[in-house]
N, C-alpha and C. Protein backbone atom coordinates (compact mmCIF):
# COMPACT_ATOMS: atom_id res chain seq x y z
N UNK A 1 0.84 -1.17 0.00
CA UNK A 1 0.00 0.00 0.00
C UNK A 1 0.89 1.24 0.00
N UNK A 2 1.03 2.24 -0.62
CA UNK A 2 1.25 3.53 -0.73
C UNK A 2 0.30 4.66 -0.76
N UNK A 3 0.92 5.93 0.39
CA UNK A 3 0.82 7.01 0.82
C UNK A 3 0.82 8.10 0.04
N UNK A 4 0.46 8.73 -0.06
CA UNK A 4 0.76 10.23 -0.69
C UNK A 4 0.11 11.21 0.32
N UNK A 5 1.22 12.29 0.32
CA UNK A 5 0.89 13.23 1.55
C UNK A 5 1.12 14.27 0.88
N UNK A 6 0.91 15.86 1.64
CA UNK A 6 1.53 16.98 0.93
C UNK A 6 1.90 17.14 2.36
N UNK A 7 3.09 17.82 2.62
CA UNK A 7 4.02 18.00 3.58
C UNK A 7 4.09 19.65 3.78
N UNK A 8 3.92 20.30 5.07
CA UNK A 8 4.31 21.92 5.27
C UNK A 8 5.49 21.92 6.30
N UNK A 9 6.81 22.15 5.42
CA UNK A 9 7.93 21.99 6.46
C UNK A 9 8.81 23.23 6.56
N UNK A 10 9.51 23.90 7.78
CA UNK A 10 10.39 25.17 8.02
C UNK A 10 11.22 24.77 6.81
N UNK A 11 12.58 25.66 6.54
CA UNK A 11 13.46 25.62 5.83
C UNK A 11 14.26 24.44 6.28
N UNK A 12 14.52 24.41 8.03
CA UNK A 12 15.46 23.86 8.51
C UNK A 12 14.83 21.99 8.67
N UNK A 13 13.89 21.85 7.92
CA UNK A 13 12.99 20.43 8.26
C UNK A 13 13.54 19.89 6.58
N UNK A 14 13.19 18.48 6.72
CA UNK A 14 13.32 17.90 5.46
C UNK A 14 12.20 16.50 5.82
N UNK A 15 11.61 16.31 4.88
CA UNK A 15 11.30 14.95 4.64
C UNK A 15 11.77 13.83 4.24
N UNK A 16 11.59 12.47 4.77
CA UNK A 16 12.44 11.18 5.13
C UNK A 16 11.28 10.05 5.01
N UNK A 17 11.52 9.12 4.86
CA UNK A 17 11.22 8.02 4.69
C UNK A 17 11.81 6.65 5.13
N UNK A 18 10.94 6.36 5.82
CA UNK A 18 11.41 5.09 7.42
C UNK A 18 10.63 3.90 6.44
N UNK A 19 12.04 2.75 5.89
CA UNK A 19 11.12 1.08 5.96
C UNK A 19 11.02 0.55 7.24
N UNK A 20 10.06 0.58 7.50
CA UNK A 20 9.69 -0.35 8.41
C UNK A 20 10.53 -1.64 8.82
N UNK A 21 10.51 -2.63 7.76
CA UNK A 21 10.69 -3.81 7.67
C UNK A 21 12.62 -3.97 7.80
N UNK A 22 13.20 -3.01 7.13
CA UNK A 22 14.94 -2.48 7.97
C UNK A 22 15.50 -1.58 8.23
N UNK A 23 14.28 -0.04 8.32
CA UNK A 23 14.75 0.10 9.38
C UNK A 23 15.31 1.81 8.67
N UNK A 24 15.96 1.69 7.20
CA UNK A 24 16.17 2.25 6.67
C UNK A 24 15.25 4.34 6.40
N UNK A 25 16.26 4.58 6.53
CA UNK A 25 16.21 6.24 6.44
C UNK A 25 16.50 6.41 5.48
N UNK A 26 15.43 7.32 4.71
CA UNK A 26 16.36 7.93 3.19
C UNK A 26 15.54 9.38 3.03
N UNK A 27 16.31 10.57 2.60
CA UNK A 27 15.66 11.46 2.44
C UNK A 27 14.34 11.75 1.63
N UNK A 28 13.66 12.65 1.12
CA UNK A 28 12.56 12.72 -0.15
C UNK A 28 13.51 14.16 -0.41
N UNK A 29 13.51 13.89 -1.67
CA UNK A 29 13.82 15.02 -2.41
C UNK A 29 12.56 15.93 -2.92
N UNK A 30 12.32 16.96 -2.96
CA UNK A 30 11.14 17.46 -4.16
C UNK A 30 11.96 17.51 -5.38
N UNK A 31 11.45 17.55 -6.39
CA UNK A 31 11.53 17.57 -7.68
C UNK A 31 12.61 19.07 -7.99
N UNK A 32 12.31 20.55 -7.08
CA UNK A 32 12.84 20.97 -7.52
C UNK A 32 14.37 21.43 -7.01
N UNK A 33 14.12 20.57 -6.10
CA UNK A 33 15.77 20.19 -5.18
C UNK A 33 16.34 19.35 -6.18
N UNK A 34 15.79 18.41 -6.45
CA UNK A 34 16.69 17.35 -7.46
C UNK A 34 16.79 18.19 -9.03
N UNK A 35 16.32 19.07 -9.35
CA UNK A 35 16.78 19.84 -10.56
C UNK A 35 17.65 20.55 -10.32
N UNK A 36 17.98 21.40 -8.96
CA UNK A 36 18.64 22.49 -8.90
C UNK A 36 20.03 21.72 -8.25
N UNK A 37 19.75 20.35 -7.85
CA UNK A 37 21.07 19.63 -7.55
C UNK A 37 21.65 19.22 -8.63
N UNK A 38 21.06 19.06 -9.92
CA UNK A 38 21.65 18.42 -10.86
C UNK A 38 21.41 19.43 -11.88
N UNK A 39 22.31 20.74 -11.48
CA UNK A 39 22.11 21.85 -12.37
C UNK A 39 23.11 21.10 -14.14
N UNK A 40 22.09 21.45 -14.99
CA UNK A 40 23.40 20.93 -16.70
C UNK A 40 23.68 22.03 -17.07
N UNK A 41 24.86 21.68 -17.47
CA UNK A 41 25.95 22.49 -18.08
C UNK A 41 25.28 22.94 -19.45
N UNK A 42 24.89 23.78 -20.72
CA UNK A 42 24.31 24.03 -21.54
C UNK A 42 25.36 23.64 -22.52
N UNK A 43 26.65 23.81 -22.05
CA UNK A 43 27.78 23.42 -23.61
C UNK A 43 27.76 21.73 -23.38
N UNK A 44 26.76 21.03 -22.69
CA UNK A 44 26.97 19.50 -22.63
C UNK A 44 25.97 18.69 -23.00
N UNK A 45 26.26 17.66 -23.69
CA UNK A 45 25.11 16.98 -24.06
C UNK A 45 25.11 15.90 -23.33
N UNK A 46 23.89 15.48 -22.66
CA UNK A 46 23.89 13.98 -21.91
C UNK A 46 22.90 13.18 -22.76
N UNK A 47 23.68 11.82 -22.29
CA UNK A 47 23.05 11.15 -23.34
C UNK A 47 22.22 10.00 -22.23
N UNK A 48 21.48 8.96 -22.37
CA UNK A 48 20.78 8.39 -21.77
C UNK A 48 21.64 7.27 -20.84
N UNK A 49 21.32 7.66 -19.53
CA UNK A 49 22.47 6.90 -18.74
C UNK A 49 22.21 7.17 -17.50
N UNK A 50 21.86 6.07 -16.76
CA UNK A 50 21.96 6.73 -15.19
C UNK A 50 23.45 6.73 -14.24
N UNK A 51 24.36 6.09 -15.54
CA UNK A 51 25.57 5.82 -14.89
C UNK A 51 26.41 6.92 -14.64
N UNK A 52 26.74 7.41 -13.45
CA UNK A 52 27.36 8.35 -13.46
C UNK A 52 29.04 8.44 -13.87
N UNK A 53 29.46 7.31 -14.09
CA UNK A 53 31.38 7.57 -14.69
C UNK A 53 31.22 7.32 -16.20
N UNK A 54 31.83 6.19 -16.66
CA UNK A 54 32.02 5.85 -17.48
C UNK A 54 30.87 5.24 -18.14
N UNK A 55 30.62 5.20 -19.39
CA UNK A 55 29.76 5.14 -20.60
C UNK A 55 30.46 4.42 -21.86
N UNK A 56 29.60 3.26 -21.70
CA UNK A 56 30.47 2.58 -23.45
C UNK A 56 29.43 1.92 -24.09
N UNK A 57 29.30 2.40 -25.49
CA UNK A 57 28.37 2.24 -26.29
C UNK A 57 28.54 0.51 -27.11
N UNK A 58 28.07 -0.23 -26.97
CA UNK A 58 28.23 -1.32 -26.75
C UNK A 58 28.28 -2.24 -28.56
N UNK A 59 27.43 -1.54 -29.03
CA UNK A 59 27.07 -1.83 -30.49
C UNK A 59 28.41 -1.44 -31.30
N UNK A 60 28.78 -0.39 -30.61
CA UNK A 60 29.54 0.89 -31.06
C UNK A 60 31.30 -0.31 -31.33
N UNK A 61 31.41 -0.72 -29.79
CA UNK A 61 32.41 -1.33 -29.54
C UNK A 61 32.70 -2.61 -30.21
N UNK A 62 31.09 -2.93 -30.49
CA UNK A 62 31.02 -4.80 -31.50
C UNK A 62 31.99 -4.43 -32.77
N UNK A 63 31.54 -3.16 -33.08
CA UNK A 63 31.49 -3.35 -34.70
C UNK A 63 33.00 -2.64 -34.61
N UNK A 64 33.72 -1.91 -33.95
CA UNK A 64 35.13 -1.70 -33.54
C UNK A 64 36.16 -3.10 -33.85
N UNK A 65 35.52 -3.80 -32.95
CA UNK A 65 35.72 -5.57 -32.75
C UNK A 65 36.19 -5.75 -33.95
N UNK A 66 35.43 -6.15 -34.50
CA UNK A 66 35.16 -6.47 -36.17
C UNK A 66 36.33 -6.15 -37.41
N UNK A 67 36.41 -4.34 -37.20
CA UNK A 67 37.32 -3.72 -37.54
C UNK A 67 39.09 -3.99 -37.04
N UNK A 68 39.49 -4.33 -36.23
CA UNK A 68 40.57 -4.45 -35.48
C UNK A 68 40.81 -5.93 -35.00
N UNK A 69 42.48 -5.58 -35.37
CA UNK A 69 43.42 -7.29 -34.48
C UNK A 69 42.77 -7.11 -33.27
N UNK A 70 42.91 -7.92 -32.20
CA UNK A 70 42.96 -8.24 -30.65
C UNK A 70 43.70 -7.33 -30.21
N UNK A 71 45.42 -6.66 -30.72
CA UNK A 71 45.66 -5.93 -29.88
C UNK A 71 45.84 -4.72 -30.51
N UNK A 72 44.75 -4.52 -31.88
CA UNK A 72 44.37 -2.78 -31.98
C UNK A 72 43.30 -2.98 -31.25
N UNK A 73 42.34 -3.78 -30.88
CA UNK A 73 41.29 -3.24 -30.07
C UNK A 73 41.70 -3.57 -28.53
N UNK A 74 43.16 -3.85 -27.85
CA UNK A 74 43.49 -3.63 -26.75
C UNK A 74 44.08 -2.15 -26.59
N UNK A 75 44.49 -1.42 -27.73
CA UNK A 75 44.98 -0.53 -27.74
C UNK A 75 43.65 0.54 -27.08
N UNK A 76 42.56 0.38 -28.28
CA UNK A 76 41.42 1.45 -28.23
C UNK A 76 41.01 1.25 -26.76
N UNK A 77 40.47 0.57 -26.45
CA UNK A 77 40.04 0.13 -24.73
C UNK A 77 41.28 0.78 -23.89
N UNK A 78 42.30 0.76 -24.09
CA UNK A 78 43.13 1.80 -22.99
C UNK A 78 42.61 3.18 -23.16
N UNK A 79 42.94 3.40 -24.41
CA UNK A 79 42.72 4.57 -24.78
C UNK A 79 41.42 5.79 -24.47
N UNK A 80 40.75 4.55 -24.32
CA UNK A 80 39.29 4.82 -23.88
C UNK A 80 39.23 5.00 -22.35
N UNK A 81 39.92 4.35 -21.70
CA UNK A 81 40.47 4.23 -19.98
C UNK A 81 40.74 5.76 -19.93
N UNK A 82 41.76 6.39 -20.76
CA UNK A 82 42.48 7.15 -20.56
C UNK A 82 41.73 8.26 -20.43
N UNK A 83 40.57 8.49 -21.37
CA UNK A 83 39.99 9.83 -21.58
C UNK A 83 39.37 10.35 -20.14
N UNK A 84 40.00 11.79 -20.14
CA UNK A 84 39.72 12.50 -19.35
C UNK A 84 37.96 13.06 -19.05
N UNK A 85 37.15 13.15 -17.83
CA UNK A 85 35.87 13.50 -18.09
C UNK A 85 35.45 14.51 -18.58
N UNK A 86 34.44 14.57 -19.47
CA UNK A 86 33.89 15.78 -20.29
C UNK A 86 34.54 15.91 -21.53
N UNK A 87 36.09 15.58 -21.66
CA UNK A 87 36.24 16.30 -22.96
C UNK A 87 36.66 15.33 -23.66
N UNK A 88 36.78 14.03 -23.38
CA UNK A 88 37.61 12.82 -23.79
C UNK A 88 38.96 12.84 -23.96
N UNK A 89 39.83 14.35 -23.65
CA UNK A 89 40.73 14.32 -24.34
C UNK A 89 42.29 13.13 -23.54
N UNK A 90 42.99 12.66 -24.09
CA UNK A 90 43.80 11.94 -23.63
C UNK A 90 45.40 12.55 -23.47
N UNK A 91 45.18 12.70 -21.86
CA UNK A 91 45.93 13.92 -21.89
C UNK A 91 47.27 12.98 -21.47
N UNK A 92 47.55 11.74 -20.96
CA UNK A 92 49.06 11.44 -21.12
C UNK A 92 49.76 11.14 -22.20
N UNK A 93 49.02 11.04 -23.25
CA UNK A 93 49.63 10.34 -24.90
C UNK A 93 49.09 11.96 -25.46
N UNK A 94 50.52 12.57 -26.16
CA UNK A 94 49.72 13.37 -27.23
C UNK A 94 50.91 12.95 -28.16
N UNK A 95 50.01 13.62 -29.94
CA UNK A 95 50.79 13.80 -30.81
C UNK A 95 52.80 14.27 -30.93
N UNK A 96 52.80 14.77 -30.06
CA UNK A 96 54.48 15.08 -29.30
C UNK A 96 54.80 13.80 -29.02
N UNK A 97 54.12 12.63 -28.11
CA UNK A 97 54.92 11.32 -27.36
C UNK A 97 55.33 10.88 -28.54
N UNK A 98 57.05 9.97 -27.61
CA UNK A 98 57.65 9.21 -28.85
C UNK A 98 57.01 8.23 -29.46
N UNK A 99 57.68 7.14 -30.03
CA UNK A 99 56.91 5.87 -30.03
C UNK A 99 56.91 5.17 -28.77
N UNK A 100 58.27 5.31 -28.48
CA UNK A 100 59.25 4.52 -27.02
C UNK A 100 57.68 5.13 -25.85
N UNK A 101 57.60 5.89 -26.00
CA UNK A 101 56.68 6.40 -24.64
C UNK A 101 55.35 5.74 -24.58
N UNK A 102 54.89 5.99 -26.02
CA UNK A 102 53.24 5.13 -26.01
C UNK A 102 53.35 4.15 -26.34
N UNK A 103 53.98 3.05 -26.93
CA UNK A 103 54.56 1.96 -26.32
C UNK A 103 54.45 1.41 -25.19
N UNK A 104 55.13 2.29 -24.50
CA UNK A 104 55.73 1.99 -22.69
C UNK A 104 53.88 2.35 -22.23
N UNK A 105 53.35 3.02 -22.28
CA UNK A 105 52.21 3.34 -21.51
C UNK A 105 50.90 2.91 -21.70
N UNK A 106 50.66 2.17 -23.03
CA UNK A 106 50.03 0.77 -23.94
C UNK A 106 50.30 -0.50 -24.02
N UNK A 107 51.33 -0.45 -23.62
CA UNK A 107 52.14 -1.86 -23.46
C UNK A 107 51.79 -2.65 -24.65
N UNK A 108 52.48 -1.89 -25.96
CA UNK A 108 52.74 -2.79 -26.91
C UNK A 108 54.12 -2.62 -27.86
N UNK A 109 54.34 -3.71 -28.63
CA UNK A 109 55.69 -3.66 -29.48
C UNK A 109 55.52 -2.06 -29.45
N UNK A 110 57.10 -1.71 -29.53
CA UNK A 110 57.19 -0.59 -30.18
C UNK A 110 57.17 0.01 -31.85
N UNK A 111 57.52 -1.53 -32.37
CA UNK A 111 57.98 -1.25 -34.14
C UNK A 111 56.55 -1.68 -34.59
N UNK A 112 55.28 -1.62 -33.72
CA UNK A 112 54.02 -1.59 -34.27
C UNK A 112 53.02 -0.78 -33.71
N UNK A 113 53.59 -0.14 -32.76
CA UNK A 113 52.54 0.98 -32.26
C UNK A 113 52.18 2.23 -33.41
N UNK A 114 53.22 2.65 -34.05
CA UNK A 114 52.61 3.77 -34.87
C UNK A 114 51.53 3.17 -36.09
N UNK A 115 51.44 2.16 -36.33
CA UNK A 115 50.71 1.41 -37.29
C UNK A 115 49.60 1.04 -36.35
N UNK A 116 49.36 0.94 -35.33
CA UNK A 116 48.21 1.05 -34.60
C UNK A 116 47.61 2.40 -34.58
N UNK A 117 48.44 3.23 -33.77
CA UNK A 117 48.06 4.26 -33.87
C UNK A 117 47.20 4.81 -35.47
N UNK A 118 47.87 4.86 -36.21
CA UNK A 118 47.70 5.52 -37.49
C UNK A 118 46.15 4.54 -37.89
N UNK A 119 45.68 3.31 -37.85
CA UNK A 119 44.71 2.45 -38.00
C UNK A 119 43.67 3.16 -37.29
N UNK A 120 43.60 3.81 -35.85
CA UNK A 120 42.88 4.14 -34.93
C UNK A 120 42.52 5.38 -34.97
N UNK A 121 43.72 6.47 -35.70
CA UNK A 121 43.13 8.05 -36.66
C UNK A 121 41.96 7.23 -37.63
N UNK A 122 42.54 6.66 -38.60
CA UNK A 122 41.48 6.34 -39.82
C UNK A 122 40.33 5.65 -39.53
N UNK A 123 40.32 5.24 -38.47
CA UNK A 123 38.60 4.54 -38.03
C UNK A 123 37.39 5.86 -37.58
N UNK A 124 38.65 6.63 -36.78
CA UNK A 124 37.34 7.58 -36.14
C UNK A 124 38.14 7.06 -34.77
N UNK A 125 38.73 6.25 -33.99
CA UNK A 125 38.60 5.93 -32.94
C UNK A 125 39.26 6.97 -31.88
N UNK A 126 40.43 8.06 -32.66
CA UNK A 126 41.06 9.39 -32.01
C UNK A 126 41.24 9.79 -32.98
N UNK A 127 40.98 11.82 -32.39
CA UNK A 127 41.40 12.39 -33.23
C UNK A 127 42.32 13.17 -32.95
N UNK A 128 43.19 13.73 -33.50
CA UNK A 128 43.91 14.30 -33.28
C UNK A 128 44.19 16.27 -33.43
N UNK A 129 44.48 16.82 -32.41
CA UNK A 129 43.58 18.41 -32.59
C UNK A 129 44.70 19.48 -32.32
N UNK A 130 45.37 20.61 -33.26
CA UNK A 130 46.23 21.38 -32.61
C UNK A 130 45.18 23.00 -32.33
N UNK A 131 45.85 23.55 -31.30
CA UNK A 131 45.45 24.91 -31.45
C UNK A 131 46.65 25.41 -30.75
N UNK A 132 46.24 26.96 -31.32
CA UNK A 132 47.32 27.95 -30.76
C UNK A 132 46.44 28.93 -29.72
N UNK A 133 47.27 29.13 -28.64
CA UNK A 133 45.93 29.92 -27.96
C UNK A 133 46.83 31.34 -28.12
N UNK A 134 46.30 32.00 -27.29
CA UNK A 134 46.84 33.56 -27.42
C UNK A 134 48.56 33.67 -26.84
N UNK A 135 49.36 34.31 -27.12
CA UNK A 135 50.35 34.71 -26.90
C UNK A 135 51.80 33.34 -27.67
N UNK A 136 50.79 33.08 -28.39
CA UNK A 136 51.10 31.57 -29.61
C UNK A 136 51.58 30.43 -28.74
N UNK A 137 51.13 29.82 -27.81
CA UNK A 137 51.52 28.71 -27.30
C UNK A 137 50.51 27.86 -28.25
N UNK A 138 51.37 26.78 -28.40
CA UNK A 138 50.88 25.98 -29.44
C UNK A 138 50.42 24.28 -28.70
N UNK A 139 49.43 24.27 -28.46
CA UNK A 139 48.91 22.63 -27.37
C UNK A 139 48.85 21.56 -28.79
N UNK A 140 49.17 20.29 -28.77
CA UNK A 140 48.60 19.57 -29.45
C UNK A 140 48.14 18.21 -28.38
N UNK A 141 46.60 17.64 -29.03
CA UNK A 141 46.29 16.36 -28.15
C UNK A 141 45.74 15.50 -28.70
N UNK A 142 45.41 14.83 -28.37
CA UNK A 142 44.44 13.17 -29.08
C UNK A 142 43.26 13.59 -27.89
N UNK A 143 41.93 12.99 -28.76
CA UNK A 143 40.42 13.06 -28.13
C UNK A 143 39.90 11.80 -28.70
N UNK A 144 39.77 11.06 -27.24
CA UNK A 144 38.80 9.86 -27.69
C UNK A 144 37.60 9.80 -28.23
N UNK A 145 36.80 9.30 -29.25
CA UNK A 145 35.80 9.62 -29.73
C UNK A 145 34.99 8.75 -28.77
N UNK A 146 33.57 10.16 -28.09
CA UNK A 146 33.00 9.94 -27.34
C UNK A 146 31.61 8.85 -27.68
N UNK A 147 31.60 8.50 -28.93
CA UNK A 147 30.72 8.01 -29.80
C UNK A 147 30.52 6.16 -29.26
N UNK A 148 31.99 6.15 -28.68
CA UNK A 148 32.60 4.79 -28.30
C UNK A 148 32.44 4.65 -26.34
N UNK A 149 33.22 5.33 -26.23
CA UNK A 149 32.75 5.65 -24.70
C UNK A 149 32.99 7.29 -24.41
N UNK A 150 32.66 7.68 -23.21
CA UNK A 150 33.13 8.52 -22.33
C UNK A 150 33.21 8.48 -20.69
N UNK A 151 33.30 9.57 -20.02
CA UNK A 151 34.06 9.77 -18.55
C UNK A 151 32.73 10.53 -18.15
N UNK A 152 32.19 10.65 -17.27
CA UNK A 152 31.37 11.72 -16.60
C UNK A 152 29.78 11.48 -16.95
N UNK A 153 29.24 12.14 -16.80
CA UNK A 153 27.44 11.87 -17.09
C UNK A 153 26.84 12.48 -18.90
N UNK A 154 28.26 13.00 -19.53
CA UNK A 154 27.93 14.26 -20.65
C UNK A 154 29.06 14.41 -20.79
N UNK A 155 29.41 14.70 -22.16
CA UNK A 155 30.22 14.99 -22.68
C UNK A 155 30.00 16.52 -23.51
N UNK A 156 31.23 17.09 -23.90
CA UNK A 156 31.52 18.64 -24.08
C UNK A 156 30.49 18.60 -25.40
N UNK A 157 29.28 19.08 -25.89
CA UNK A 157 28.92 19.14 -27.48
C UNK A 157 30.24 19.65 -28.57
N UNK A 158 30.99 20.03 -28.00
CA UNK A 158 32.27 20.82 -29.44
C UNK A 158 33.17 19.33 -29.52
N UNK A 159 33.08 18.41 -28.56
CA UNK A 159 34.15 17.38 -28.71
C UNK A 159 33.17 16.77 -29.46
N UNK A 160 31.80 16.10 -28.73
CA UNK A 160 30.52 15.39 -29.97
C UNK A 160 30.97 15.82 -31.43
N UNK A 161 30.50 17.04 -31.62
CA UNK A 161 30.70 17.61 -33.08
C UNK A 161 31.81 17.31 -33.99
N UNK A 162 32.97 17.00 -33.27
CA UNK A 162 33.59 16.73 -33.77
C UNK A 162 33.91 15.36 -34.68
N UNK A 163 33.34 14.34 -33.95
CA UNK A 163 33.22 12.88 -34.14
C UNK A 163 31.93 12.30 -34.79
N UNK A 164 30.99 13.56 -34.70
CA UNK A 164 29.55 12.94 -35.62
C UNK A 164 29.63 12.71 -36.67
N UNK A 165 30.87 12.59 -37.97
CA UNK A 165 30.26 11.83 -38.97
C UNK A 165 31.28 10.65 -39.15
N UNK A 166 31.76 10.10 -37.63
CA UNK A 166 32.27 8.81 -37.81
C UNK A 166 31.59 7.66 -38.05
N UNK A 167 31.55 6.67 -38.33
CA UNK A 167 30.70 5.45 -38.47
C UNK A 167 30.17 5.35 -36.67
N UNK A 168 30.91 5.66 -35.99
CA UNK A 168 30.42 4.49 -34.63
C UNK A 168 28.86 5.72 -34.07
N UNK A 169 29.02 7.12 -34.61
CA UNK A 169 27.61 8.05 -34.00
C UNK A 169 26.66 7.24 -34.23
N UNK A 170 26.85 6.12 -35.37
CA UNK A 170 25.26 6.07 -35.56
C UNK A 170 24.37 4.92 -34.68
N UNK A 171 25.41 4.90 -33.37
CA UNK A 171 25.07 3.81 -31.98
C UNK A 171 25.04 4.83 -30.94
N UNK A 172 25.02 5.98 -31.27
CA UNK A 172 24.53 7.10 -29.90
C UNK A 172 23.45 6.50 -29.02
N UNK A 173 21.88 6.50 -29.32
CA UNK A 173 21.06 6.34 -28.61
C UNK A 173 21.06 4.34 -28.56
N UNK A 174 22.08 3.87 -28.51
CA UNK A 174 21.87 2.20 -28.57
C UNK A 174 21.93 1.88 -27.08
């Protein structure tokens, strides 16, 4: 059997909810506590997920499979580890690391990592992005395509945009 009440409480009161049966305490949120707790970012798009870390599009990853040896698709799955939340970008491997380094931090041959690498530009699976910001410092990085997985509840829409006309977008809502 279930209750429905309307509740008149001070500022300093909250409503709670006692099971009986263990005992258990849990707050009640109103609706507009739980909006204003889960204020969104407007430059972010969330996609359907109650998971709050990590996100991997599963269809997305089959057909990756498919595409790739065993250890280009051990490569992408690190790579995917790696991405930072919100922007995917993979900030210990950039375009600057040697081979010797992403190698060492992928743990694979070295005289076949750039042939991985280079397989994993041409899929869509990273991209690779320079800018110059003001006073000409020049950043370059790799961005996991969020299409495959991401970090956080939403990802940046300018990183999305970037990766929407790879093959794997078209497993967004999968």
């Amino acid at each position: 059997m279930a209750y429905k009440t309307k509740l008149e409480l001070h500022d300093y009161e909250a409503p709670a909810k006692l099971d009986k049966q263990t005992g258990e305490f849990t707050l009640v949120e109103s609706k507009e506590e739980k909006a204003s707790r889960e204020m969104k970012d407007p430059t972010m798009e969330y996609f359907h997920s109650d998971q709050p870390f990590q996100r991997h599009f599963t269809m997305a990853w089959r057909l990756l499979e498919t595409q790739t040896t065993a250890v280009e698709y051990k490569v992408a799955c690190k790579l995917g580890m790696m991405a930072q939340a919100y922007t995917n970008c993979i900030s210990t491997l950039t375009p600057e690391s040697t081979v010797r380094e992403i190698a060492e931090v992928l743990k694979v041959d070295k005289n076949n990592v750039s042939k991985i690498i280079d397989k994993l530009f041409k899929l869509g699976v990273i991209g690779k992005f320079e800018v110059y910001n003001t006073g000409e410092v020049h950043h370059k990085y790799w961005l996991f395509n969020p299409y495959l997985s991401f970090n956080g509840k939403g990802i940046k829409k300018d990183v999305n945009s970037l990766f929407s006309g790879t093959t794997y977008a078209i497993f967004k809502n999968q």
